[in-house]
Protein backbone atom coordinates (compact mmCIF):
# COMPACT_ATOMS: atom_id res chain seq x y z
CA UNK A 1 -13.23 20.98 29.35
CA UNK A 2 -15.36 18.44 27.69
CA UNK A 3 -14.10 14.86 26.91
CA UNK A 4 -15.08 12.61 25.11
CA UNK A 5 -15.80 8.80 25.92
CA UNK A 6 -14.66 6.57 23.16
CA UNK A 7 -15.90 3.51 24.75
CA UNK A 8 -19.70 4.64 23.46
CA UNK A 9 -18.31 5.36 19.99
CA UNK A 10 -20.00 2.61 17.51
CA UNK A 11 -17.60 1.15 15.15
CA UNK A 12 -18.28 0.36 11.65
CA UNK A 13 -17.55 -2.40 9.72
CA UNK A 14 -17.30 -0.26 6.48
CA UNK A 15 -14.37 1.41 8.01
CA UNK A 16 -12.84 -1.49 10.06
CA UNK A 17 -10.86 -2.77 6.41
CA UNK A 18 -10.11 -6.52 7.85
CA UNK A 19 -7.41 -8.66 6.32
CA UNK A 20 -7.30 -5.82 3.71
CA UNK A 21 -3.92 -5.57 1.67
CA UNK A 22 -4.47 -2.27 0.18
CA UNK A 23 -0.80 -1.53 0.01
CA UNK A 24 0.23 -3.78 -2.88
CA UNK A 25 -3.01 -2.15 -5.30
CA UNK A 26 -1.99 0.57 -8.11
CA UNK A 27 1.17 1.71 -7.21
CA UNK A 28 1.28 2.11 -3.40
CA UNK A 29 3.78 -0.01 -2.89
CA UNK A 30 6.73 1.57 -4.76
CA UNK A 31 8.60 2.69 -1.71
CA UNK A 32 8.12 1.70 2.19
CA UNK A 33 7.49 5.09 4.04
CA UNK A 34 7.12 5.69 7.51
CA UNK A 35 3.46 6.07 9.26
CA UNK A 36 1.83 5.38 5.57
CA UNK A 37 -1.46 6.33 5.20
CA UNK A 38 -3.80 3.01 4.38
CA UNK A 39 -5.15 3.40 1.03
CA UNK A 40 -8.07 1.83 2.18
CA UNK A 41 -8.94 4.75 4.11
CA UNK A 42 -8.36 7.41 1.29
CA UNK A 43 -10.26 5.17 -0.99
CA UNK A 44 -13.20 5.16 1.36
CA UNK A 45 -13.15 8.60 2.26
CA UNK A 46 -12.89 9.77 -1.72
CA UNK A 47 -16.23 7.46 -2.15
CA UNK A 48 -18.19 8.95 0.83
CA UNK A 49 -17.29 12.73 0.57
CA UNK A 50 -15.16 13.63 -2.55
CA UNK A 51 -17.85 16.36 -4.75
CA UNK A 52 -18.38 15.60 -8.05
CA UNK A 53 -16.04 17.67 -10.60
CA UNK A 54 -14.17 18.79 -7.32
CA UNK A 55 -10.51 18.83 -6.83
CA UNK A 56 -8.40 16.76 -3.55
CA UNK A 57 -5.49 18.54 -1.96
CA UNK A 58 -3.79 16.98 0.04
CA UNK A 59 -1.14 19.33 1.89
CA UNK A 60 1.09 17.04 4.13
CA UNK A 61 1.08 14.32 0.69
CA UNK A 62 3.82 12.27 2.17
CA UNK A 63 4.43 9.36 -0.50
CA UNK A 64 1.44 10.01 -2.36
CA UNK A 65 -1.08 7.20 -1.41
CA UNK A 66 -3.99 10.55 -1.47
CA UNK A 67 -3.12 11.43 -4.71
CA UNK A 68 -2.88 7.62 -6.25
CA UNK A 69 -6.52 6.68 -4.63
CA UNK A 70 -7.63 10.09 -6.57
CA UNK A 71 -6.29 9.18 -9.95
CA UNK A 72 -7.50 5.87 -9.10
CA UNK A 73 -11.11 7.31 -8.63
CA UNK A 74 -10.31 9.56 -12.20
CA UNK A 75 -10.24 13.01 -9.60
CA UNK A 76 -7.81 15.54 -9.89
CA UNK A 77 -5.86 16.08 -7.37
CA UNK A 78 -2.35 18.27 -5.59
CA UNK A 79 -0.12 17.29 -3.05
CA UNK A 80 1.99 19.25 -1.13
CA UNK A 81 5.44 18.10 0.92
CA UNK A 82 8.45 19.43 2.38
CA UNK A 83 10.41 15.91 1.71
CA UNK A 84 12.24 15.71 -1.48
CA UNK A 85 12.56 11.86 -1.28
CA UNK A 86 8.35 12.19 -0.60
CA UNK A 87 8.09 14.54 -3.90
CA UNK A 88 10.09 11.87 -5.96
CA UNK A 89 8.13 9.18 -4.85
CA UNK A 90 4.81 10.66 -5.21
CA UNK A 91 6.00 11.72 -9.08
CA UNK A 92 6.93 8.19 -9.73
CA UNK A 93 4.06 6.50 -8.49
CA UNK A 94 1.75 8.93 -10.40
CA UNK A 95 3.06 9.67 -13.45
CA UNK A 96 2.46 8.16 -16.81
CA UNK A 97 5.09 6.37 -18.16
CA UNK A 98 5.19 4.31 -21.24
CA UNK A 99 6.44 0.73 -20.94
CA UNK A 100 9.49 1.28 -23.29
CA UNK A 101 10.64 4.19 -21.36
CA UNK A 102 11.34 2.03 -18.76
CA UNK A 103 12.06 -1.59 -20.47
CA UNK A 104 15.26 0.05 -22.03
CA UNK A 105 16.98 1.77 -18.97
CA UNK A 106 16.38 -1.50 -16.85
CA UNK A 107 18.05 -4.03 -19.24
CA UNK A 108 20.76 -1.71 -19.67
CA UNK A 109 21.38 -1.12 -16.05
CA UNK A 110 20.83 -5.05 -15.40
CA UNK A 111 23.13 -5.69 -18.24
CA UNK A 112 25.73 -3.25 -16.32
CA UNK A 113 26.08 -5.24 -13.45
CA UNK A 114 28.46 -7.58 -15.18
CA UNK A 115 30.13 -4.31 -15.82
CA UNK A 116 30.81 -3.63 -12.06
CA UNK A 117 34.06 -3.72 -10.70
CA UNK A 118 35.24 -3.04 -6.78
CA UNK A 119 37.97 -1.92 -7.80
CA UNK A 120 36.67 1.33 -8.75
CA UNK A 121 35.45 2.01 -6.22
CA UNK A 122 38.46 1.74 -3.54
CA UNK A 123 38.64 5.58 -2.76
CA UNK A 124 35.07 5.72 -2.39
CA UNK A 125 34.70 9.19 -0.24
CA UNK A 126 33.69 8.53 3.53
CA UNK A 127 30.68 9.61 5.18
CA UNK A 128 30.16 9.35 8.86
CA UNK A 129 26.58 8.52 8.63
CA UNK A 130 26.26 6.69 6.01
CA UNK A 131 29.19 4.35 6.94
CA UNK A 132 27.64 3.49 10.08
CA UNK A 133 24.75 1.65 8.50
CA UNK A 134 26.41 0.25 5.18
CA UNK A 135 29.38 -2.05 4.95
CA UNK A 136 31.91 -1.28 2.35
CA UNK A 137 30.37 -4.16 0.20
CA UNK A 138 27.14 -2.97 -0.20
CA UNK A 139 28.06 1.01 -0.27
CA UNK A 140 30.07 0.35 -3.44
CA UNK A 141 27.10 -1.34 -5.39
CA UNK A 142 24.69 1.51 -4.42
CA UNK A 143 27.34 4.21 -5.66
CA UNK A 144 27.76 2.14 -8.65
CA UNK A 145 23.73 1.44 -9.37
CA UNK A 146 23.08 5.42 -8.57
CA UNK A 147 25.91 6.63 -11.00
CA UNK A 148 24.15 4.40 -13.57
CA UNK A 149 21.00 5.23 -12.94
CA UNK A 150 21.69 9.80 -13.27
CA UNK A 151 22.91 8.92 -16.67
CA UNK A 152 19.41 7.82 -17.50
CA UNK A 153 18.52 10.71 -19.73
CA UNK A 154 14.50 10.50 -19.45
CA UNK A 155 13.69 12.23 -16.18
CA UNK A 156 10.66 10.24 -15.50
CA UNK A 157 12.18 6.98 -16.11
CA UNK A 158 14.96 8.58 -13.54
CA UNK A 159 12.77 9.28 -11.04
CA UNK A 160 11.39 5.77 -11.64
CA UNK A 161 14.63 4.02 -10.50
CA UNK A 162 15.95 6.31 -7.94
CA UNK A 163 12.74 5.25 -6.25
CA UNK A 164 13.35 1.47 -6.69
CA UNK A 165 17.50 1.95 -5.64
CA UNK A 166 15.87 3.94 -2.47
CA UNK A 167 13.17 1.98 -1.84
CA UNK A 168 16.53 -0.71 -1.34
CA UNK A 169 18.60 1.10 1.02
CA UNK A 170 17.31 0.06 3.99
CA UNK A 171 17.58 -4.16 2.93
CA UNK A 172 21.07 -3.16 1.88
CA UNK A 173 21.80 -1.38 5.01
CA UNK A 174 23.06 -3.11 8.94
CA UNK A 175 19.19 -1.33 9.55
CA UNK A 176 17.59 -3.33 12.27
CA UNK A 177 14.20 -4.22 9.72
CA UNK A 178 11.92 -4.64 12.36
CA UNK A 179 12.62 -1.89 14.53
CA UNK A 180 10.42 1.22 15.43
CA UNK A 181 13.88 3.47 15.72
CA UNK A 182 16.70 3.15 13.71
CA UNK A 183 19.33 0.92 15.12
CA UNK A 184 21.82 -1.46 14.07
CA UNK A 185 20.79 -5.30 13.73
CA UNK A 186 24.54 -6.98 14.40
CA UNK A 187 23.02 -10.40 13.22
CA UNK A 188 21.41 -9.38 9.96
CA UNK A 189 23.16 -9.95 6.19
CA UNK A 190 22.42 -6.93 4.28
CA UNK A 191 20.65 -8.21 1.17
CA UNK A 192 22.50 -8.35 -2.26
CA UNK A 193 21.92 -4.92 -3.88
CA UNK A 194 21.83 -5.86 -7.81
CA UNK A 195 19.82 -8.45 -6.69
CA UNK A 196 16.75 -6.60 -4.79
CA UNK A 197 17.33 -3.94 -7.24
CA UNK A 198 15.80 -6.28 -10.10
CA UNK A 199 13.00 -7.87 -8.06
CA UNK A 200 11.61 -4.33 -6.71
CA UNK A 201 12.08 -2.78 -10.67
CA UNK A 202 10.24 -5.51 -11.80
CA UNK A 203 7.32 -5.68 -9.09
CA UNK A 204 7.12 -1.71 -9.79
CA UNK A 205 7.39 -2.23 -13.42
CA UNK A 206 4.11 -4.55 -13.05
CA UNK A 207 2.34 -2.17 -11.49
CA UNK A 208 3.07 1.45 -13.61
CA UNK A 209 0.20 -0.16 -16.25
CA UNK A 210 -2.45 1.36 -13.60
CA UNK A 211 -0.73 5.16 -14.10
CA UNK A 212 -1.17 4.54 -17.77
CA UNK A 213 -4.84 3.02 -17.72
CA UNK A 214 -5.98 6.28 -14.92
CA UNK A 215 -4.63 8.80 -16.92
């Protein structure tokens, strides 16, 4: 068997990507997902071997960051993935929207959270799992913001906040942030969820003009 010896392996700069923060261009940073691919690297891989008038597939598309890079580049492209929550991701991060779509369903959901009441939510059913990583507090907030938000009759503006409530969970959660394996932090304060609801709608909402300028 014949190895090979890395050591000799020259490394370019062109692919080295230093102090590069390709995560917060376009619309790659919608939703944290696990073992992301950088977009730097699609980017540069698009530029050096994509064919003219060709089409990208990308068959294990995870969140999407392929098929934003090939929009971004004005290439059509397909993804393929066995993850719902990766499917609605990738269809919000790619998909044109128009800004009113989206400006009405937000105020009225922010406008809602006055509406919110505890209360309601006192026979909330119980889940084993999730349970174990929310505190009551929080849990009724998310039920509340995700009964709001499948009223939303525009699927694409929808898909656009399920994204930003899941992109959430894991601030609102006991979830140990930075930890490699899920585990419980016992010090941490969940974060408010109305709260990092709004500030991750509105740092999406800034970036959705690229889907609309690449389409």
């Amino acid at each position: 068997m014949r190895y090979t010896n890395f050591n000799n392996i020259d490394v370019s700069p062109e692919w080295s990507f230093t102090n590069v923060r390709s995560t917060e261009q376009w619309t790659h940073g919608y939703h944290r997902y696990p073992a992301k691919f950088l977009p730097n690297v699609v980017k540069k891989l698009i530029e050096t071997y994509a064919i003219n008038n060709g089409k990208i597939a990308d068959v294990f598309a995870g969140c999407g960051t392929t098929l934003v890079e090939a929009k971004a580049h004005g290439i059509e492209s397909v993804g393929i993935d066995i993850n719902p929550v990766a499917q609605l991701i990738t269809k919000a991060k790619i998909k044109p929207v128009l800004p009113n779509v989206l400006n009405v369903p937000y105020e009225e959901l922010v406008i809602s959270f006055s509406q919110y009441n505890e209360n309601e939510y006192e026979n909330i059913k119980l889940h084993d799992r999730i349970d174990y990583w929310f505190r009551l507090e929080e849990k009724k907030k998310i039920a509340f913001l995700y009964e709001k938000i499948l009223k939303i009759n525009q699927e694409d503006a929808r898909n656009f906040f399920l994204v930003c409530l899941s992109h959430i969970l894991k601030n609102s959660s006991r979830w140990l942030m930075s930890g490699t394996k899920p585990q419980i932090d016992p010090n941490k304060k969940p974060a408010e969820p109305f709260q990092i609801f709004q500030l991750h709608c509105k740092k999406m909402m800034s970036k959705k003009r690229f889907v609309l300028y690449r389409t």
